[in-house]
C-alpha atoms as a PDB file:
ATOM      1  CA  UNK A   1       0.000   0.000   0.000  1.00  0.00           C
ATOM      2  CA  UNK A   2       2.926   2.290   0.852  1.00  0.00           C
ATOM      3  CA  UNK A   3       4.647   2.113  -2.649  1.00  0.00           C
ATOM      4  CA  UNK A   4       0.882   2.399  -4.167  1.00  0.00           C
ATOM      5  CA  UNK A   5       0.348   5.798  -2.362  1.00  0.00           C
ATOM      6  CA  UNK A   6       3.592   6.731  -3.286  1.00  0.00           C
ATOM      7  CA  UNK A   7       3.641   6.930  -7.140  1.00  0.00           C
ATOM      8  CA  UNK A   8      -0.353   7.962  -6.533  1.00  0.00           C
ATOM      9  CA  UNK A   9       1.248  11.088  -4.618  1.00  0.00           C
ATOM     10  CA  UNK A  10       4.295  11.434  -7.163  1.00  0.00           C
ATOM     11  CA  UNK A  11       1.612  11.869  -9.456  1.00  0.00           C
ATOM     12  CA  UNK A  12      -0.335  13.576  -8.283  1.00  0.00           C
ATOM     13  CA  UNK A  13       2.342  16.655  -6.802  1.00  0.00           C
ATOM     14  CA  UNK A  14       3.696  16.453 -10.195  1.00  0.00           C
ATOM     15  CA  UNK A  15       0.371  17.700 -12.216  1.00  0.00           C
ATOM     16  CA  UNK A  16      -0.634  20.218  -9.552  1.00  0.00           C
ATOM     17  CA  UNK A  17       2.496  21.657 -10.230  1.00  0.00           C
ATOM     18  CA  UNK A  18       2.543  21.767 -13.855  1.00  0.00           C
ATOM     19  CA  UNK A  19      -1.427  22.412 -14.138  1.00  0.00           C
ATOM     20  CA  UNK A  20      -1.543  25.473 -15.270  1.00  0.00           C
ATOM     21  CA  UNK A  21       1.055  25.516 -17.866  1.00  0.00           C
ATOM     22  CA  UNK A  22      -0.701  22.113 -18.937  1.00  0.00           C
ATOM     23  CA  UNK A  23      -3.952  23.725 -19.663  1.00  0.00           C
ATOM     24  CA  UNK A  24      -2.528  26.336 -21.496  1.00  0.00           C
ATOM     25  CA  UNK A  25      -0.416  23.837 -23.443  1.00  0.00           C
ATOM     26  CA  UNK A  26      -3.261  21.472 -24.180  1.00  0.00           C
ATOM     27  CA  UNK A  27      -5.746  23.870 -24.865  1.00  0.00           C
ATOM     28  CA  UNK A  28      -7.918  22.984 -28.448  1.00  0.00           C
ATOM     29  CA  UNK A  29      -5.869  19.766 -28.493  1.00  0.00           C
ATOM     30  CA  UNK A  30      -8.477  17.590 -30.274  1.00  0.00           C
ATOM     31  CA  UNK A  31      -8.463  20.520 -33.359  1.00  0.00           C
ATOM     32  CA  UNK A  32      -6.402  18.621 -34.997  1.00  0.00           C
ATOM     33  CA  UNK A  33      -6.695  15.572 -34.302  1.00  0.00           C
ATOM     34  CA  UNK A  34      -9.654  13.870 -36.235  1.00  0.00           C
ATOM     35  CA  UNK A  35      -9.297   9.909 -35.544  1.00  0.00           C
ATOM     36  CA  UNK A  36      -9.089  10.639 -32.393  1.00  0.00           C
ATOM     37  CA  UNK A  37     -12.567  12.450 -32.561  1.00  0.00           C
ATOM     38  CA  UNK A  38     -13.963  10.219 -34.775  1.00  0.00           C
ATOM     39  CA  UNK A  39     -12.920   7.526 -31.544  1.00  0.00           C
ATOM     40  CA  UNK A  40     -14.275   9.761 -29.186  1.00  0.00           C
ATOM     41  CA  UNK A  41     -17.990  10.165 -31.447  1.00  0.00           C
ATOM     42  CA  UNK A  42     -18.259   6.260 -31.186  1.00  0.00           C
ATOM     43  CA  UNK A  43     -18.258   6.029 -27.953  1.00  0.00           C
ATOM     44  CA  UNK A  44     -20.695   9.201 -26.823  1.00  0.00           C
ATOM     45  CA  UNK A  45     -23.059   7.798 -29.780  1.00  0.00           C
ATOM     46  CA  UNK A  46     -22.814   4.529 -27.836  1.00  0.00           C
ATOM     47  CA  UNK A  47     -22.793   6.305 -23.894  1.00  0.00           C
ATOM     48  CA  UNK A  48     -25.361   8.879 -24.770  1.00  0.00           C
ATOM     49  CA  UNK A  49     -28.764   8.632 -23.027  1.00  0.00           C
ATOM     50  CA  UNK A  50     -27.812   5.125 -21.416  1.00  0.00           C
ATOM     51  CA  UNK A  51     -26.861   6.566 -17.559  1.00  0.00           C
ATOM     52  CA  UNK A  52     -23.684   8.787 -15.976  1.00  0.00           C
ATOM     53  CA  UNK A  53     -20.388   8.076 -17.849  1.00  0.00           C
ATOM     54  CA  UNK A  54     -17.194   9.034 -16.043  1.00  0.00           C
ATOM     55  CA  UNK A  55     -13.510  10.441 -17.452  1.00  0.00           C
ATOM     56  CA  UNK A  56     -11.395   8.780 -15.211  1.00  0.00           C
ATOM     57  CA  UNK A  57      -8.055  11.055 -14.899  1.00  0.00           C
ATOM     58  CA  UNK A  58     -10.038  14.027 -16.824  1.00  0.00           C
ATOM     59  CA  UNK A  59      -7.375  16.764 -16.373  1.00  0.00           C
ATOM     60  CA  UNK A  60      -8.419  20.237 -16.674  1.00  0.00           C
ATOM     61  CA  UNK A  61     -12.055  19.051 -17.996  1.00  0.00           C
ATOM     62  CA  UNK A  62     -11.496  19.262 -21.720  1.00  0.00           C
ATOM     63  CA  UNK A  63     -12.417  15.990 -22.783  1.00  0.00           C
ATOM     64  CA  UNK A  64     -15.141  15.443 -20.740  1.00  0.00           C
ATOM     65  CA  UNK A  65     -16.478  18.718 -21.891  1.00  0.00           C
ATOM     66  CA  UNK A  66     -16.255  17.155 -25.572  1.00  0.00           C
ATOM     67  CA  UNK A  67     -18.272  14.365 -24.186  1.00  0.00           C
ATOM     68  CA  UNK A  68     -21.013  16.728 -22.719  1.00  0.00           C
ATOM     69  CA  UNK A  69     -21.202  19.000 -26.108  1.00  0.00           C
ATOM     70  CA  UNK A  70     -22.036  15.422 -27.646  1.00  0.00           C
ATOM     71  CA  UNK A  71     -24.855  14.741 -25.594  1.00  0.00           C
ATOM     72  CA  UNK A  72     -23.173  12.301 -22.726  1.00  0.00           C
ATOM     73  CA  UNK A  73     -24.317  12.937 -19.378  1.00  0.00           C
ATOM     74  CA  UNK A  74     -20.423  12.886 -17.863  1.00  0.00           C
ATOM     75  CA  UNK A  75     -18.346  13.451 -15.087  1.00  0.00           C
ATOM     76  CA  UNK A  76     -14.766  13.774 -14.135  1.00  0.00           C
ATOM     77  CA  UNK A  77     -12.352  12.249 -11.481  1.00  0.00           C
ATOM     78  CA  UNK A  78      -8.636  13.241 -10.657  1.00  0.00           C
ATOM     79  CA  UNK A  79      -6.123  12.629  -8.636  1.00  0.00           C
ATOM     80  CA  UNK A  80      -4.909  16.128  -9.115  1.00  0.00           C
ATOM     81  CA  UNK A  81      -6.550  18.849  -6.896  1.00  0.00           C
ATOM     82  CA  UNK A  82      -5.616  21.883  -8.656  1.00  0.00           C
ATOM     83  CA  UNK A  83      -6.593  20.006 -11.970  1.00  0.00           C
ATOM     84  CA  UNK A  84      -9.712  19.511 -10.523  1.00  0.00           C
ATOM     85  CA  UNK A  85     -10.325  23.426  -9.533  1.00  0.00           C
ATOM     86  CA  UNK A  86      -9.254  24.523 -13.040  1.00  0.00           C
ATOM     87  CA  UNK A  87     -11.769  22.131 -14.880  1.00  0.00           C
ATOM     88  CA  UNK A  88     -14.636  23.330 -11.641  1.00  0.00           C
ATOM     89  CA  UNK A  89     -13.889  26.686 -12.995  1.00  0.00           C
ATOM     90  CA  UNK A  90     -13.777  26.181 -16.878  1.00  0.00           C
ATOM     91  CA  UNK A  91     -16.965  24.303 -16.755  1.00  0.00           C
ATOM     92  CA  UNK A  92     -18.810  25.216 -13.702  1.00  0.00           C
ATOM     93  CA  UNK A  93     -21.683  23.974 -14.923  1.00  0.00           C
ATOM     94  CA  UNK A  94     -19.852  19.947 -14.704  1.00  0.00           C
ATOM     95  CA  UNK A  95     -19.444  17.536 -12.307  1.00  0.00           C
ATOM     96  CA  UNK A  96     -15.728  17.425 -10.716  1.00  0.00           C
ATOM     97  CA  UNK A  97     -14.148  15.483  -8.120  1.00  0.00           C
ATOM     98  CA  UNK A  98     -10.498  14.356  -6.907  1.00  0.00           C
ATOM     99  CA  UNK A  99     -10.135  10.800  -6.994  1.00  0.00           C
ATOM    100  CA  UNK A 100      -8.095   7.764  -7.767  1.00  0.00           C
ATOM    101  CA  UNK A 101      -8.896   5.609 -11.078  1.00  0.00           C
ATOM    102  CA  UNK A 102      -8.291   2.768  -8.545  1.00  0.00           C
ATOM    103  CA  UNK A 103     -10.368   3.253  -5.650  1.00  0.00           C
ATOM    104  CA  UNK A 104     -13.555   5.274  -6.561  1.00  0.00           C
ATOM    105  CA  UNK A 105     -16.516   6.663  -4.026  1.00  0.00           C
ATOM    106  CA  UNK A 106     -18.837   4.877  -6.364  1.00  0.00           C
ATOM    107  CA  UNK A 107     -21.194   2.465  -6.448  1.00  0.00           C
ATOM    108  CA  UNK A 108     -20.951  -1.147  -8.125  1.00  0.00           C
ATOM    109  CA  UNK A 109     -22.549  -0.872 -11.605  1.00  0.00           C
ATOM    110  CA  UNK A 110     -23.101   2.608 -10.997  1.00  0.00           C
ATOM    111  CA  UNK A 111     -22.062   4.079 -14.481  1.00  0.00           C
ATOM    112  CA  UNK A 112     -22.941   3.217 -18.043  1.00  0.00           C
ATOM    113  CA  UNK A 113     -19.492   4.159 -19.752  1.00  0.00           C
ATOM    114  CA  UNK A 114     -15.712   5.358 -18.414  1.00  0.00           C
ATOM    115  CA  UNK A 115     -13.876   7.121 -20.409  1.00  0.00           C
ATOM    116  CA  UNK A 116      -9.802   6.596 -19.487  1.00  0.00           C
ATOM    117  CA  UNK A 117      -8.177   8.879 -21.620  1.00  0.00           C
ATOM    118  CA  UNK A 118      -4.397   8.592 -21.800  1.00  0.00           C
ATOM    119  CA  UNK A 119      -4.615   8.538 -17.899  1.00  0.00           C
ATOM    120  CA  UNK A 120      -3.501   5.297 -17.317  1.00  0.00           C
ATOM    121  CA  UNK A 121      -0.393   5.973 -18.537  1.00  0.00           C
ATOM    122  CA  UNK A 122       1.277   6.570 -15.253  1.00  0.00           C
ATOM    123  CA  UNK A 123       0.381   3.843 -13.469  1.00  0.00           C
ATOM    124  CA  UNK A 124       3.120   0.886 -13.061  1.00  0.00           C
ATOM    125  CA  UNK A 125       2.389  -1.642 -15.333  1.00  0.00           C
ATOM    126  CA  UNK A 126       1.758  -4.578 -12.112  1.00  0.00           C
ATOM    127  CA  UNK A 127      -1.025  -2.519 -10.560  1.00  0.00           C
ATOM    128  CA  UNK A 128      -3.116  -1.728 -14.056  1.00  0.00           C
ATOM    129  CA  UNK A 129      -5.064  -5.143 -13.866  1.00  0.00           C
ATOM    130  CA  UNK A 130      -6.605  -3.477  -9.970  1.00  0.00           C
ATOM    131  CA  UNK A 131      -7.265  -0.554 -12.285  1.00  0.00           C
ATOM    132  CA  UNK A 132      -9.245  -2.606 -14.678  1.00  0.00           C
ATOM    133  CA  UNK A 133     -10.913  -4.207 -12.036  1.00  0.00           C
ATOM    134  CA  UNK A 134     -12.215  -1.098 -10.743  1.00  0.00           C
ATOM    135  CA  UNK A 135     -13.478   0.602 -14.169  1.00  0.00           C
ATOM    136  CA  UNK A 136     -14.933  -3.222 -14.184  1.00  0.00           C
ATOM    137  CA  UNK A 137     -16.806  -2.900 -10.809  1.00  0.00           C
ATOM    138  CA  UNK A 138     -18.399   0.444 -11.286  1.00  0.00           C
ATOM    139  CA  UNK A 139     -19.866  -0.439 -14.919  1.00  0.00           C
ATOM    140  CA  UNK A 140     -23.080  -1.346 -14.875  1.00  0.00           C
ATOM    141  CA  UNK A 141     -22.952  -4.850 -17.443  1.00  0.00           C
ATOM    142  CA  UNK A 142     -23.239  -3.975 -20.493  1.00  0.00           C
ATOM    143  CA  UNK A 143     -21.576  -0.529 -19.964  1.00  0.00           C
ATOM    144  CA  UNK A 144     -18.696   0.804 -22.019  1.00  0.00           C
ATOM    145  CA  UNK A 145     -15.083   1.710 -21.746  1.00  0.00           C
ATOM    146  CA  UNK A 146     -13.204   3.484 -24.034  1.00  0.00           C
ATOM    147  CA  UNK A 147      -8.737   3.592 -23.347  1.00  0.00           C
ATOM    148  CA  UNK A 148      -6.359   5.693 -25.152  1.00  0.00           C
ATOM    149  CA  UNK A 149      -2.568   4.944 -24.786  1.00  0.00           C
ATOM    150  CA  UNK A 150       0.483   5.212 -25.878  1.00  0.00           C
ATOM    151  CA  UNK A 151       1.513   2.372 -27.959  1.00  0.00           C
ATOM    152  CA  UNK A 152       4.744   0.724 -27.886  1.00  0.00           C
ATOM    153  CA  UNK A 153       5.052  -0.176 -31.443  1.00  0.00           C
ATOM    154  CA  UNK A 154       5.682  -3.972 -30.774  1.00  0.00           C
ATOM    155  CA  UNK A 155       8.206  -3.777 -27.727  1.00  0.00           C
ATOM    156  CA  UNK A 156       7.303  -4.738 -24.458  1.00  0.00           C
ATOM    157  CA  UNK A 157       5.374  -2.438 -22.337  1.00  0.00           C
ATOM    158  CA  UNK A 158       8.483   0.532 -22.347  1.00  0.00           C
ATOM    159  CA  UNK A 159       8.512   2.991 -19.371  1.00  0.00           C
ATOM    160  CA  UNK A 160       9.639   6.706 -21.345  1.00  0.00           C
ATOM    161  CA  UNK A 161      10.470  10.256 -20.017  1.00  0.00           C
ATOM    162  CA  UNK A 162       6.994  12.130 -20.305  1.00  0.00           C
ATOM    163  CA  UNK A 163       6.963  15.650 -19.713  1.00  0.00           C
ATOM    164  CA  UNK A 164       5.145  15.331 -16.406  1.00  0.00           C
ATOM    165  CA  UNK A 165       6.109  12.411 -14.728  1.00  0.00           C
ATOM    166  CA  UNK A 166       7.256   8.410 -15.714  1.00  0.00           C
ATOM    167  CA  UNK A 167       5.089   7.031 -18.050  1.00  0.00           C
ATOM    168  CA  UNK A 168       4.797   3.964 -20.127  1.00  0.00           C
ATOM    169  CA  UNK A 169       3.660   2.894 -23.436  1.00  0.00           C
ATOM    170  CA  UNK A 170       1.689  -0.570 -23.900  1.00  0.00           C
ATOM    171  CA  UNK A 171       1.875  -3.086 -26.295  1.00  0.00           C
ATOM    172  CA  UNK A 172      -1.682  -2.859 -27.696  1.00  0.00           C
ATOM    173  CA  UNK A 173      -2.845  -6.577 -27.722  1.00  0.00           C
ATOM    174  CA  UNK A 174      -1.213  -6.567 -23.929  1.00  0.00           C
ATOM    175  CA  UNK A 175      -3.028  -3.911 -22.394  1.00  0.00           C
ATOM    176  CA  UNK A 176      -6.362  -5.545 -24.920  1.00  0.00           C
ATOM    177  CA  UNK A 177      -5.774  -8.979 -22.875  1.00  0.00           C
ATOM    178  CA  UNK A 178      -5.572  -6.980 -19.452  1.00  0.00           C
ATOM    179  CA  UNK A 179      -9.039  -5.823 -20.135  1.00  0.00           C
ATOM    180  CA  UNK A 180     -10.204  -9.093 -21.073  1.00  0.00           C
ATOM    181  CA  UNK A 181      -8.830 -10.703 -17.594  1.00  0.00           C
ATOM    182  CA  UNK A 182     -10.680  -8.314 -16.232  1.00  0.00           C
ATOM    183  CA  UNK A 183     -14.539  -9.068 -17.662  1.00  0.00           C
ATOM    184  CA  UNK A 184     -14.371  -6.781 -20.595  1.00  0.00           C
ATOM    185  CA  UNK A 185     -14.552  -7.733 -24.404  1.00  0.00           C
ATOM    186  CA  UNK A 186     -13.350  -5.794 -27.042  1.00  0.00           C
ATOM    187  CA  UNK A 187     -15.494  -3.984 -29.726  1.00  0.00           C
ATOM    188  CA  UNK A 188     -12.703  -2.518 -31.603  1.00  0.00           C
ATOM    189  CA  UNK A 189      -9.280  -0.994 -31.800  1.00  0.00           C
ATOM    190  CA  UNK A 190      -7.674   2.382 -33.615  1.00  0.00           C
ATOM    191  CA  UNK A 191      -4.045   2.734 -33.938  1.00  0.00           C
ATOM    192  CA  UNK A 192      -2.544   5.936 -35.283  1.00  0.00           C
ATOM    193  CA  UNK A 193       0.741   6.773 -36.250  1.00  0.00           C
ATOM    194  CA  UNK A 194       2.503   9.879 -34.469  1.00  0.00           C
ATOM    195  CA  UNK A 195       1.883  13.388 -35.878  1.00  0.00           C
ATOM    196  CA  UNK A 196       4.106  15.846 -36.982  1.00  0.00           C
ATOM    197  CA  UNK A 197       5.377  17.038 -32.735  1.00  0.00           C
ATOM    198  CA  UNK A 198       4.572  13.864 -31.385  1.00  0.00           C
ATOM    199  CA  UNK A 199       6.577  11.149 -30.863  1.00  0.00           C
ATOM    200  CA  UNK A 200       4.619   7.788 -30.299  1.00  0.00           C
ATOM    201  CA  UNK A 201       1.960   5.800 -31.847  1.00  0.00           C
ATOM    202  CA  UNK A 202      -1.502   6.515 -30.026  1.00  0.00           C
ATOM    203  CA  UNK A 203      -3.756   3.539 -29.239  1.00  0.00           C
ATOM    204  CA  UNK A 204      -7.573   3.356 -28.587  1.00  0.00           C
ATOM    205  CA  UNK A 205      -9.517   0.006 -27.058  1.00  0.00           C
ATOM    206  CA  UNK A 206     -13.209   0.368 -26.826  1.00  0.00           C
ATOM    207  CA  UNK A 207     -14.567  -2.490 -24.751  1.00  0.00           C
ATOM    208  CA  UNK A 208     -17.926  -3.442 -22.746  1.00  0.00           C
END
């Protein structure tokens, strides 16, 4: 439990301190990014109307608010509390709360969809499967989840130097078979190569 809480707080310190810059930085970041919209559409058209959906790791609020302009009734949870302030104030008309992907103050089968949205990216790969279990728990069967990753391009998962804190990319058939360990079964995948400025492979699993 100690090392668990540890990384949590490394985490966690590290994004409150870079929060602000990381809004600024990230701001419009879907613009140009059209596959990853197009992922992001499948999933509200399948979420929408069907109960609460919740962005697990949401940040400063900018992909849940994508969610809610598409008609999802959605939520966000953070471990970071100054993330969590800036998204209260961009969208003070949202849901917010500080939280950890692993241990949430929800019910079982409470939610019809979670959105993870390159947030598991920080956790060490040997506690993901608890993370799975929990997205598992508080989905209601039938219920939705939609990941986006970095994808390690065939290697084993790869820890790398993100700009924030250690992260690691994820083989995508790996972190697919995770999911299915867990109770989930996959719908479909989308890889995309790197843009011009980025520097990995994105992956997307969309499971229920």
């Amino acid at each position: 439990m100690a090392e668990s809480s540890s990384y949590l707080d490394t985490t966690a310190n590290a994004y409150d301190a870079v929060a602000v810059l990381y809004t600024e930085l990230t701001r419009n970041y879907l613009d140009p990014l059209p596959l990853d919209r197009a992922v992001l559409a499948v999933f509200a058209e399948l979420v929408r109307d069907a109960g609460p959906v919740a962005e697990l790791g949401c940040g400063p609020g900018r992909t849940s608010a994508h969610l809610r302009d598409l008609g999802v009734d959605v939520f966000g949870v953070d471990l970071s509390p100054v993330m969590i302030d800036i998204a209260r104030e961009a969208y003070p008309d949202m849901r917010f709360e500080v939280g950890s992907m692993d241990a949430l103050a929800l019910a079982d089968d409470e939610l019809r969809g979670v959105l993870s949205w390159y947030s598991i990216i920080h956790v060490p790969p040997r506690e993901v499967p608890a993370y799975f279990a929990e997205f598992r728990r508080v989905l209601a069967p039938g219920g939705h989840l939609l990941l986006g990753f970095f994808e390690s391009e065939g290697d084993p998962v790869t820890p790398f130097d993100h700009k924030v804190t250690t992260a690691y990319r994820w083989p995508i058939d790996d972190l697919a078979k995770l999911a299915t360990d867990a109770g989930f079964l996959e719908i479909g995948r989308m890889l995309r190569e790197p843009l011009e400025g980025e520097r990995f492979r994105r992956g997307h699993l969309l499971m229920h």
